[in-house]
PDB file of N, CA and C in Angstrom:
ATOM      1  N   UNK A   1     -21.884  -6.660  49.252  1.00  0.00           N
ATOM      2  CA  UNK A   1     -21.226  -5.577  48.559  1.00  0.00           C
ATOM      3  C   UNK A   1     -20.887  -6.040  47.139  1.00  0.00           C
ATOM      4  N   UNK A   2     -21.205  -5.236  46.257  1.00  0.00           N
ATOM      5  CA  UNK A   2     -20.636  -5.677  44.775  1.00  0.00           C
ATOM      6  C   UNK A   2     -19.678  -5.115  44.420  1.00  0.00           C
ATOM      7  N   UNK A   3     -18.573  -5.931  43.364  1.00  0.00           N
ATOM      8  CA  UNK A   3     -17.278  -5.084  43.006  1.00  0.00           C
ATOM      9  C   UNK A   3     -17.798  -4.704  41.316  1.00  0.00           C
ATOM     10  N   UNK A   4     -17.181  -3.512  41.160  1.00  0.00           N
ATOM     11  CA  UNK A   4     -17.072  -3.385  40.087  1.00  0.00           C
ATOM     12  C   UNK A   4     -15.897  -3.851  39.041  1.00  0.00           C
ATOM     13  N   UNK A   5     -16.321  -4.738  38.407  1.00  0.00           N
ATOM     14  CA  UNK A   5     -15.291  -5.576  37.639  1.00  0.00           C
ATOM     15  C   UNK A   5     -14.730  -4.841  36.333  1.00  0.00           C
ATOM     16  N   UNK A   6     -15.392  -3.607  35.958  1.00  0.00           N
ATOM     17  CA  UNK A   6     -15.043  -2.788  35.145  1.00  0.00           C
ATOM     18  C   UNK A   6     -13.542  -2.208  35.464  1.00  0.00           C
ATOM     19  N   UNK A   7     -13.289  -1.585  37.177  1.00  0.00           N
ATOM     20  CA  UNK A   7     -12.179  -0.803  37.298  1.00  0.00           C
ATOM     21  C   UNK A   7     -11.429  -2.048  37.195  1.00  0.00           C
ATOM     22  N   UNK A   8     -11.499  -3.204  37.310  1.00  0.00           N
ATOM     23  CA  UNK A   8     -10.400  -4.123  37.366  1.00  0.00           C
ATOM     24  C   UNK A   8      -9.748  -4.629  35.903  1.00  0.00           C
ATOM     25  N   UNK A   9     -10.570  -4.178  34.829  1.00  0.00           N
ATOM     26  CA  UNK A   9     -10.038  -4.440  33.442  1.00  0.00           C
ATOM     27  C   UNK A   9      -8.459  -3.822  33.426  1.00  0.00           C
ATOM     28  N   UNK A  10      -7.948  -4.374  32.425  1.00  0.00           N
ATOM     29  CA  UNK A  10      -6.536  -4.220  32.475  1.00  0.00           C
ATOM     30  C   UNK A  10      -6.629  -2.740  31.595  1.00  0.00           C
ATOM     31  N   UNK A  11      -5.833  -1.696  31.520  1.00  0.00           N
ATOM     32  CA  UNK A  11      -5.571  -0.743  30.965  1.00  0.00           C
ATOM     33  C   UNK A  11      -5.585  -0.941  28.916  1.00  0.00           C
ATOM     34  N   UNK A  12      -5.916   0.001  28.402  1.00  0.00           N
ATOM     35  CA  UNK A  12      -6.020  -0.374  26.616  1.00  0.00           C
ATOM     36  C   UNK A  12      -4.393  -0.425  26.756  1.00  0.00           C
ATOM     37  N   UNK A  13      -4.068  -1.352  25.604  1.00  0.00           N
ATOM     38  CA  UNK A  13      -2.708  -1.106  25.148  1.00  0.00           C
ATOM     39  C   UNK A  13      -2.374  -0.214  24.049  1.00  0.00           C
ATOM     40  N   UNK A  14      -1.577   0.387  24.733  1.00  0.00           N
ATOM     41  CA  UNK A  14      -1.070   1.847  23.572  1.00  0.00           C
ATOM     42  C   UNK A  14      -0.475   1.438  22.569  1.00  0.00           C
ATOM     43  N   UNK A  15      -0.617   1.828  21.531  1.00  0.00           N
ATOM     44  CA  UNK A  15      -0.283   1.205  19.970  1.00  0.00           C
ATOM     45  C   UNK A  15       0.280   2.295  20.231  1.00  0.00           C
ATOM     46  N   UNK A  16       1.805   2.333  19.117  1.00  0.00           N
ATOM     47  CA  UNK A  16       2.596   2.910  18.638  1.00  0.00           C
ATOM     48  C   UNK A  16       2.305   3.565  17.615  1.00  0.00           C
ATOM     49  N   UNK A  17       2.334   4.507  16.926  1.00  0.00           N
ATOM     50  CA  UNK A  17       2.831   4.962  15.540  1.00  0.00           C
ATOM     51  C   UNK A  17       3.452   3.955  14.471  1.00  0.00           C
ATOM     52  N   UNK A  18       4.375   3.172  15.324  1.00  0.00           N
ATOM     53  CA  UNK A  18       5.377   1.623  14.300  1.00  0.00           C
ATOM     54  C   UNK A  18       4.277   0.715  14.346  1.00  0.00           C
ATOM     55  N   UNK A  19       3.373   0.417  15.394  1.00  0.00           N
ATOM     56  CA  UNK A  19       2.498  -0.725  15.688  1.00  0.00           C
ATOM     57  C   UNK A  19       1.232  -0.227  14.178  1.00  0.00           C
ATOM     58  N   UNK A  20       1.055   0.787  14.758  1.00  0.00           N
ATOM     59  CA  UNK A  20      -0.384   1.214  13.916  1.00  0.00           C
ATOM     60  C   UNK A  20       0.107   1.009  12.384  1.00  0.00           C
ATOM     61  N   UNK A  21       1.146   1.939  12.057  1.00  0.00           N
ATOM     62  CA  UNK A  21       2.000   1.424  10.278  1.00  0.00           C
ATOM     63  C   UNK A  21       2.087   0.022   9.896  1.00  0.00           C
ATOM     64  N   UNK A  22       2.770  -0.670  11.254  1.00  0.00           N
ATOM     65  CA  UNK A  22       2.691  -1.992  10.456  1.00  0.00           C
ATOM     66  C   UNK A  22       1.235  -3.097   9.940  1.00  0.00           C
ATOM     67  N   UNK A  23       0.094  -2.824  11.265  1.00  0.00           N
ATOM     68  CA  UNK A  23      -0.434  -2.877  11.168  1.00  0.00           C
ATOM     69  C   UNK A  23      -1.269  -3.133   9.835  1.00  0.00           C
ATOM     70  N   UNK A  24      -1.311  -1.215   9.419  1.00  0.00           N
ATOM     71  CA  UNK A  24      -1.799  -1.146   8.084  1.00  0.00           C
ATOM     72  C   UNK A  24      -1.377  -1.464   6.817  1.00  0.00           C
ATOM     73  N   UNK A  25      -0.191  -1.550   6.673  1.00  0.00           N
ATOM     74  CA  UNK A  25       0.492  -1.796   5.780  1.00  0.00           C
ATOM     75  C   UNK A  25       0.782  -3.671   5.603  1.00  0.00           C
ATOM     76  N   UNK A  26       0.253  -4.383   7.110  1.00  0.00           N
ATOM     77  CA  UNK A  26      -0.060  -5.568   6.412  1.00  0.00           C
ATOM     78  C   UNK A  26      -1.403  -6.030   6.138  1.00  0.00           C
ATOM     79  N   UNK A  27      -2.137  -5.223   6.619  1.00  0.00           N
ATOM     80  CA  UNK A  27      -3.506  -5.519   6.005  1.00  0.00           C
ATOM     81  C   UNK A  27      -3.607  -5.071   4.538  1.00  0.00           C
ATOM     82  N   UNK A  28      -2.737  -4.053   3.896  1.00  0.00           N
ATOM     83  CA  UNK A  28      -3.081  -3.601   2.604  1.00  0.00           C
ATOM     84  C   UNK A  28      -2.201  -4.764   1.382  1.00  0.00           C
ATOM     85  N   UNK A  29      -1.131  -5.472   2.738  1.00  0.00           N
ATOM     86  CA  UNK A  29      -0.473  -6.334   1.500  1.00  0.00           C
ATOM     87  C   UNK A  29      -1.326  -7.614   2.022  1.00  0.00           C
ATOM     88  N   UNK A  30      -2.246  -8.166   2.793  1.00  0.00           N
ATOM     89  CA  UNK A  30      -2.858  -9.177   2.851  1.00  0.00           C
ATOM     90  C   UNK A  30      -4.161  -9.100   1.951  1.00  0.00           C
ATOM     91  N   UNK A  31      -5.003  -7.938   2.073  1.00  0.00           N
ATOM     92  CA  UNK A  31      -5.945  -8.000   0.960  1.00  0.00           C
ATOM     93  C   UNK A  31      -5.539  -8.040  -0.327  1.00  0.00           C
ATOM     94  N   UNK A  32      -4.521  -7.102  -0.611  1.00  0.00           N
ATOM     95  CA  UNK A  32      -4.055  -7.042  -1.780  1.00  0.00           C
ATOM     96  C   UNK A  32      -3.821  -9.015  -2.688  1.00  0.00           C
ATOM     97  N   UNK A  33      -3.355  -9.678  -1.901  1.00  0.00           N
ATOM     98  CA  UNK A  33      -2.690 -10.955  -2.197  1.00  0.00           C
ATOM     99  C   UNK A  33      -4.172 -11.842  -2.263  1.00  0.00           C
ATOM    100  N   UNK A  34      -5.680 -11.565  -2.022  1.00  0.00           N
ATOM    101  CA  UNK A  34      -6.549 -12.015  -2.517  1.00  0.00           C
ATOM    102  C   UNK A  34      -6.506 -11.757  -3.257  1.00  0.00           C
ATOM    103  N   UNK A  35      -5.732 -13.319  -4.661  1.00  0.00           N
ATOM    104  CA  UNK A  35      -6.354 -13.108  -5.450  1.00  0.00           C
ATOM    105  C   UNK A  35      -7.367 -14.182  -6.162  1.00  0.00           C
ATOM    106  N   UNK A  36      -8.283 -13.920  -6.982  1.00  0.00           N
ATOM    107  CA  UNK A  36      -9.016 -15.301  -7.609  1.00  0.00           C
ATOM    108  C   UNK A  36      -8.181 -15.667  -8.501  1.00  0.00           C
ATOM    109  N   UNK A  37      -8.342 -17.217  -8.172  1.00  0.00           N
ATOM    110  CA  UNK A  37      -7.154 -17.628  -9.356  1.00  0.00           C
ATOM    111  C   UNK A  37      -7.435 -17.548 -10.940  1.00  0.00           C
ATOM    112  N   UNK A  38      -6.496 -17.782 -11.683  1.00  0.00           N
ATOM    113  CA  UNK A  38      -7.011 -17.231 -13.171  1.00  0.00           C
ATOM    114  C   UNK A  38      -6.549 -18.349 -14.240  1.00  0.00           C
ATOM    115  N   UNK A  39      -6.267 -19.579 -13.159  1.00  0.00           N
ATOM    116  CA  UNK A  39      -5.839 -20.692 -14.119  1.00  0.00           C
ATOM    117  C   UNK A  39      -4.291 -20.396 -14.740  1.00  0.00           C
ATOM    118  N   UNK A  40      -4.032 -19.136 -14.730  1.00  0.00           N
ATOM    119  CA  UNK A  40      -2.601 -19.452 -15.382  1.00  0.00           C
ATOM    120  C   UNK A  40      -1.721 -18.674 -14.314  1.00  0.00           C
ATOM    121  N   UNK A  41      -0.799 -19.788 -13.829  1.00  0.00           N
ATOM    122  CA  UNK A  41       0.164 -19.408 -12.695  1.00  0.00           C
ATOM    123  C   UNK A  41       0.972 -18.370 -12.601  1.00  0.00           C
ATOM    124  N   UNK A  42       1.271 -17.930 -13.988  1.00  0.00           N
ATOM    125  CA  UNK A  42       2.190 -17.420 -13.951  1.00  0.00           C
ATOM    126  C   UNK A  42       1.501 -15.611 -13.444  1.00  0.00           C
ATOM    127  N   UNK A  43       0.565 -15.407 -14.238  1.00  0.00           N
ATOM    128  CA  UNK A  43      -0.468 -14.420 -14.231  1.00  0.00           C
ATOM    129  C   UNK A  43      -0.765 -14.417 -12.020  1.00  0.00           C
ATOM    130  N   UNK A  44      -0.785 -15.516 -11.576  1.00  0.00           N
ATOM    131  CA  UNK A  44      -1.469 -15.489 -10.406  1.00  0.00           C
ATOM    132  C   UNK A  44      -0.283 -15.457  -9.448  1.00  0.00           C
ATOM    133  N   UNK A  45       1.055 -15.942  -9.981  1.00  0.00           N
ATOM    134  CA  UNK A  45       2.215 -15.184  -9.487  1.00  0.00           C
ATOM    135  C   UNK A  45       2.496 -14.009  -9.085  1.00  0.00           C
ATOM    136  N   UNK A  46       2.174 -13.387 -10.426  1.00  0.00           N
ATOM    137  CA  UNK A  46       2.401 -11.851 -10.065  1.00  0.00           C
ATOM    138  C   UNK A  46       1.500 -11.020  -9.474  1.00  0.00           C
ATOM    139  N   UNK A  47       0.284 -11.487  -9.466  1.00  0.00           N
ATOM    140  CA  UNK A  47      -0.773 -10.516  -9.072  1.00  0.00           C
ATOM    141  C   UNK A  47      -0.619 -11.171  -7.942  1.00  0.00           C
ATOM    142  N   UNK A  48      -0.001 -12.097  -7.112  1.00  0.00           N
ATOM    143  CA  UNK A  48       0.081 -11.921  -5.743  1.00  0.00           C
ATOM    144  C   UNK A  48       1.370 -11.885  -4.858  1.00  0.00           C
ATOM    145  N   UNK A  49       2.540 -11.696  -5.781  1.00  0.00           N
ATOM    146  CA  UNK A  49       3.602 -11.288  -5.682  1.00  0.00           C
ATOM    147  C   UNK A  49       3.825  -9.758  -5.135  1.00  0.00           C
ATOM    148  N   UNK A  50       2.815  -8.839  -6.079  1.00  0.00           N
ATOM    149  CA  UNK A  50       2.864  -7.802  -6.238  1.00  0.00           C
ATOM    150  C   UNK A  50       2.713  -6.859  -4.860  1.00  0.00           C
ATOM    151  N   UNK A  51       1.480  -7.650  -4.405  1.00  0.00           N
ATOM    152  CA  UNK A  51       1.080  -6.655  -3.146  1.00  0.00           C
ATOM    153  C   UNK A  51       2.403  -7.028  -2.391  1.00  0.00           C
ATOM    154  N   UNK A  52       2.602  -8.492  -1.950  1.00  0.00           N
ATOM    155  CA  UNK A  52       3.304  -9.081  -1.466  1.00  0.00           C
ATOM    156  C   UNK A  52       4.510  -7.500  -1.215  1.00  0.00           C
ATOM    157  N   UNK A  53       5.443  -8.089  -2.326  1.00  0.00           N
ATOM    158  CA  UNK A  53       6.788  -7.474  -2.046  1.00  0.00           C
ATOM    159  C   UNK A  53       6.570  -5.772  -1.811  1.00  0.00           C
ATOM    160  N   UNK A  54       5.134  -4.907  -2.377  1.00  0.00           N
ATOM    161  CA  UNK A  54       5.032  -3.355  -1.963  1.00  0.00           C
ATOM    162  C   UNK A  54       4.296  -3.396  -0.141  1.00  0.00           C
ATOM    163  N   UNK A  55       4.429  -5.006   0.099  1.00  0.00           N
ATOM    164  CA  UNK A  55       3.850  -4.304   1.761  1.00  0.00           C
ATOM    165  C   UNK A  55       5.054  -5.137   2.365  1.00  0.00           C
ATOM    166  N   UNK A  56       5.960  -5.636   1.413  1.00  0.00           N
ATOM    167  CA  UNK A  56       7.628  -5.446   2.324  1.00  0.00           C
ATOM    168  C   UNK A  56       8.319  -3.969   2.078  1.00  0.00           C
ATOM    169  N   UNK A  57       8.158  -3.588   1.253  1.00  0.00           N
ATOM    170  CA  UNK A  57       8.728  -2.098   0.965  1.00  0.00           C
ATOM    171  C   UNK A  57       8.106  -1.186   2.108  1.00  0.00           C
ATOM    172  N   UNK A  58       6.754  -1.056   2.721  1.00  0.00           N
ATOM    173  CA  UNK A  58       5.988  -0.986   3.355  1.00  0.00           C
ATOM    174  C   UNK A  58       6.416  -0.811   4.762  1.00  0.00           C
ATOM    175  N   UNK A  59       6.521  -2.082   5.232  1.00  0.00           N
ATOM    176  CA  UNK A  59       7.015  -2.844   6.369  1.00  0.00           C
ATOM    177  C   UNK A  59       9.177  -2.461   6.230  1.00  0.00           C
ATOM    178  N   UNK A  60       9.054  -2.118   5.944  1.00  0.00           N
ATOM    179  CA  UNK A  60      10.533  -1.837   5.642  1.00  0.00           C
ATOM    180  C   UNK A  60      10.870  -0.488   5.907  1.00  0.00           C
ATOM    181  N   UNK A  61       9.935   0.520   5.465  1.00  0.00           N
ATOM    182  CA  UNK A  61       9.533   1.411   5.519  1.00  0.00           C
ATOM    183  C   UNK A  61       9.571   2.062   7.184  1.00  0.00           C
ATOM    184  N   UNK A  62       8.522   1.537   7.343  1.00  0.00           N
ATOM    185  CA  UNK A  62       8.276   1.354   8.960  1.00  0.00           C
ATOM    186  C   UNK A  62       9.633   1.427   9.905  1.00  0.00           C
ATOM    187  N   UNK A  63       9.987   0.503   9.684  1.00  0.00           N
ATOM    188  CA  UNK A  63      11.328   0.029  10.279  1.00  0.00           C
ATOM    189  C   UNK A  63      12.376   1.531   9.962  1.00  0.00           C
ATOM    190  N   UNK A  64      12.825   1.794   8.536  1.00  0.00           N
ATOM    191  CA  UNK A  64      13.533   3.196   8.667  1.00  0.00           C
ATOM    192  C   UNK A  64      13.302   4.198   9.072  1.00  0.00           C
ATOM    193  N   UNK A  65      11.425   4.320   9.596  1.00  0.00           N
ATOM    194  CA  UNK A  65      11.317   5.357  10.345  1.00  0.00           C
ATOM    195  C   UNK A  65      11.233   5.426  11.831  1.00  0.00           C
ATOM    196  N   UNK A  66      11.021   4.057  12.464  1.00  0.00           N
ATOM    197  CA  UNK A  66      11.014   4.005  13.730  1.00  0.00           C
ATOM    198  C   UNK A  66      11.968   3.114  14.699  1.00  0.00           C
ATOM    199  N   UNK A  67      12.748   2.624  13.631  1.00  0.00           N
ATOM    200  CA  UNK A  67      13.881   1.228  13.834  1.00  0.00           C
ATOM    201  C   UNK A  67      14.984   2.094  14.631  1.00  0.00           C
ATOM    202  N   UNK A  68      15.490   1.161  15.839  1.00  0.00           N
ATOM    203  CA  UNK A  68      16.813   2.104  16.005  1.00  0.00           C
ATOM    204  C   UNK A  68      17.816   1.095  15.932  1.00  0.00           C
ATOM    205  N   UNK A  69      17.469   0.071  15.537  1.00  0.00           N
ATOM    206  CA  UNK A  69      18.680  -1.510  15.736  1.00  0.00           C
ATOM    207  C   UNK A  69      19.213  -0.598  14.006  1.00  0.00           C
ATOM    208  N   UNK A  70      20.849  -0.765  13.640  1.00  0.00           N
ATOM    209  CA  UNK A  70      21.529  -0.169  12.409  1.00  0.00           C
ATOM    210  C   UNK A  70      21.549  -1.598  11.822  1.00  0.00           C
ATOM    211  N   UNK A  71      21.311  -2.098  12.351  1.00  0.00           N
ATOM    212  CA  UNK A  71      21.292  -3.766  10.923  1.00  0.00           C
ATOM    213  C   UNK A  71      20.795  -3.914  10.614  1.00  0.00           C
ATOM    214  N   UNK A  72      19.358  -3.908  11.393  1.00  0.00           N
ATOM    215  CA  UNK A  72      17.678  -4.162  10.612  1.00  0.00           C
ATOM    216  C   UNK A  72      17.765  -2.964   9.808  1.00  0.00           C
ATOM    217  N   UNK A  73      18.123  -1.517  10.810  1.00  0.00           N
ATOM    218  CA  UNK A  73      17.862  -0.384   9.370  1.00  0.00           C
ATOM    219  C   UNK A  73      18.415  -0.382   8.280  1.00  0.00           C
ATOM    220  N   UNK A  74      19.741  -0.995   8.086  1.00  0.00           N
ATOM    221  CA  UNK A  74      20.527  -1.419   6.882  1.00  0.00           C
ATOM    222  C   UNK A  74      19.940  -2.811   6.173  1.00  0.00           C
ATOM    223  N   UNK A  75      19.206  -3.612   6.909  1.00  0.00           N
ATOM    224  CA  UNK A  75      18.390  -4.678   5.836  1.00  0.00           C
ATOM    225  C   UNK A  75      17.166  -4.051   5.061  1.00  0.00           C
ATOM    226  N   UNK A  76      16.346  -3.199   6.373  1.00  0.00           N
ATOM    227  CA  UNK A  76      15.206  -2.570   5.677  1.00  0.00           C
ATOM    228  C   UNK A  76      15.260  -1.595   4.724  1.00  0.00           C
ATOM    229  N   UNK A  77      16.451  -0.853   4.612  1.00  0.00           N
ATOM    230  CA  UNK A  77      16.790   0.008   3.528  1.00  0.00           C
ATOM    231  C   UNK A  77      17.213  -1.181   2.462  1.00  0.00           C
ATOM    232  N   UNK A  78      18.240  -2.313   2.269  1.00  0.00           N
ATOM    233  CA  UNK A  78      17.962  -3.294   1.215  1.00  0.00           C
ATOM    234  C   UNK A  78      17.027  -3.711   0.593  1.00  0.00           C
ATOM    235  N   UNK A  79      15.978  -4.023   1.400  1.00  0.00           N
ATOM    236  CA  UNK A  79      14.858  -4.273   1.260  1.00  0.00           C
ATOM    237  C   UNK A  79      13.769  -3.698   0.425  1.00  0.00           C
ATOM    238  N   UNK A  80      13.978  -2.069   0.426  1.00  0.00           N
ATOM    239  CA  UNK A  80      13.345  -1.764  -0.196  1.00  0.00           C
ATOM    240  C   UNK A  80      13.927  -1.071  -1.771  1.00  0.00           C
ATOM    241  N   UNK A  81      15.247  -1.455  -1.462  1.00  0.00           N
ATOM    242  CA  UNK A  81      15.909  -1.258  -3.210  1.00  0.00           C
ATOM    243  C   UNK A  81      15.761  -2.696  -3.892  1.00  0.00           C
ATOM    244  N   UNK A  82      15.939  -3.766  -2.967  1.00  0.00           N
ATOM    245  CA  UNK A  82      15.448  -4.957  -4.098  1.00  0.00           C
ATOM    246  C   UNK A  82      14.194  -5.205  -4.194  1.00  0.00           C
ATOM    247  N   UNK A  83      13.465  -5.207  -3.544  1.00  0.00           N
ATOM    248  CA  UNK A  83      11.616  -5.217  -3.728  1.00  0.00           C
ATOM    249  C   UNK A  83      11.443  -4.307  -5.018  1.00  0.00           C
ATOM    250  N   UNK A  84      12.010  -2.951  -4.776  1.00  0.00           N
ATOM    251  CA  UNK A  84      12.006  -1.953  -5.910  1.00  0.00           C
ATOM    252  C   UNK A  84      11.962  -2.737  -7.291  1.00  0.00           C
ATOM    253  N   UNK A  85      13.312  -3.108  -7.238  1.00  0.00           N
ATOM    254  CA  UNK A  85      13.991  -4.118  -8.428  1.00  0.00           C
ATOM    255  C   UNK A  85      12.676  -4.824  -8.924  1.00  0.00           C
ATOM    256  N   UNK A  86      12.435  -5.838  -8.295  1.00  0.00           N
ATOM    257  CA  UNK A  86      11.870  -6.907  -8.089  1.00  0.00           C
ATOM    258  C   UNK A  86      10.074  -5.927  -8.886  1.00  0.00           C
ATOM    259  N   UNK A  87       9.414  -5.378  -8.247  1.00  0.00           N
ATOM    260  CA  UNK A  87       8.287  -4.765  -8.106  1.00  0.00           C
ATOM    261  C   UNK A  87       8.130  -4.565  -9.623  1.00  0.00           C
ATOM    262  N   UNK A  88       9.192  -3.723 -10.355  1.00  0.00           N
ATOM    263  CA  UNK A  88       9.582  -2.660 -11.600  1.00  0.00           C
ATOM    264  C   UNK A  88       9.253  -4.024 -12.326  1.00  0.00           C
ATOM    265  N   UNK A  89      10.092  -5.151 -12.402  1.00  0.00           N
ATOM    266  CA  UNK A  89      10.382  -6.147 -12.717  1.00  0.00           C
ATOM    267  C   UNK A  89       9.188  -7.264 -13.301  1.00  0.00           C
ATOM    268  N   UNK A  90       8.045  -7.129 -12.130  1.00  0.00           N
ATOM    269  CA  UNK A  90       7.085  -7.924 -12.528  1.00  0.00           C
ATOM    270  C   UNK A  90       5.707  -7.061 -13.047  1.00  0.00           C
ATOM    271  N   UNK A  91       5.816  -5.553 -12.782  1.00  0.00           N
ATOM    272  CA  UNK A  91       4.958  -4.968 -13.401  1.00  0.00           C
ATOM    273  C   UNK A  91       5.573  -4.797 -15.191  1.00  0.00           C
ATOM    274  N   UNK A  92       6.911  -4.368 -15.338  1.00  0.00           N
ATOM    275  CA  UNK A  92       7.157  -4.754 -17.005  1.00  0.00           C
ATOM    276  C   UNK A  92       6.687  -6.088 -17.254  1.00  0.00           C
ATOM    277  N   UNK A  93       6.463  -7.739 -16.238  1.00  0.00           N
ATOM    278  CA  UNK A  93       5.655  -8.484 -17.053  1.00  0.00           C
ATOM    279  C   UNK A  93       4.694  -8.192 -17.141  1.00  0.00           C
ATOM    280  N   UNK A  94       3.866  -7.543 -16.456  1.00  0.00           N
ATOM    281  CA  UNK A  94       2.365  -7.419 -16.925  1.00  0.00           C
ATOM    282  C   UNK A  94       2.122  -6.423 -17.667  1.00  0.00           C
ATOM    283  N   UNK A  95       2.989  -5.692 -18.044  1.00  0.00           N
ATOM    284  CA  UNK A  95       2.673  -5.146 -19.525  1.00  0.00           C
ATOM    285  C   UNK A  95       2.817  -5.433 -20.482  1.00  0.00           C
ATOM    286  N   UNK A  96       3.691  -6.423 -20.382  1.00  0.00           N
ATOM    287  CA  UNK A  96       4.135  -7.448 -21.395  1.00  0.00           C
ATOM    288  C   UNK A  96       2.693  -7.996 -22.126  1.00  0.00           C
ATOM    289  N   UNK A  97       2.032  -8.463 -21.143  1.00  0.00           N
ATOM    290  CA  UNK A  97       1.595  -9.745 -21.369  1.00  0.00           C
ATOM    291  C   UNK A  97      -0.022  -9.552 -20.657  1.00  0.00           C
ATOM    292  N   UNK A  98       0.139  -7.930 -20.880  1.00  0.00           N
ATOM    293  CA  UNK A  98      -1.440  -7.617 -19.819  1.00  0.00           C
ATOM    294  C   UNK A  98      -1.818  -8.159 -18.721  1.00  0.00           C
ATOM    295  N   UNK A  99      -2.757  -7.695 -18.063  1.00  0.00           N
ATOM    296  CA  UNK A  99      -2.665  -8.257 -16.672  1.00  0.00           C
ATOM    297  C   UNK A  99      -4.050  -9.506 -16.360  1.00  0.00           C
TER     298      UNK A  99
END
């Protein structure tokens, strides 16, 4: 008699709505942070700073819409007023100083 080893696979795991967001939102700040380097640090700072701190805003994000812990939702709402800060902050350097 043969078994079918198919019905015995374990069930797909159901991704969330929070699972699937975070998901994407760290793949967009992980590609983003490829960057080629450009010899000057400071330049390669920010261009990988950048994605960086908009896929914590991101990921933060996430969290205020599906978070029910009030501390994380009160960090992740911090989170995304200082990233803000921070974000505003290093894009005025690169206008400064072109990108």
């Amino acid at each position: 008699m043969t078994m079918d080893h198919g019905a015995m696979a374990p069930a797909a795991t159901a991704r969330t709505p929070a699972d699937k967001a975070f998901a994407a939102s760290n793949e967009e700040m992980m590609k983003g942070m490829e960057v080629k380097p450009s010899g000057d640090p400071d330049r390669d700072f920010v261009a990988m700073m950048l994605p960086h701190h908009r896929g914590a805003v991101e990921m933060a994000k996430v969290e205020l819409q599906y978070g029910k812990d009030p501390e994380l939702r009160k960090l992740a709402a911090d989170i995304v007023k200082a990233q803000a800060v921070e974000i505003a902050q290093m894009q005025a350097w690169q206008g400064k100083r072109g990108k």
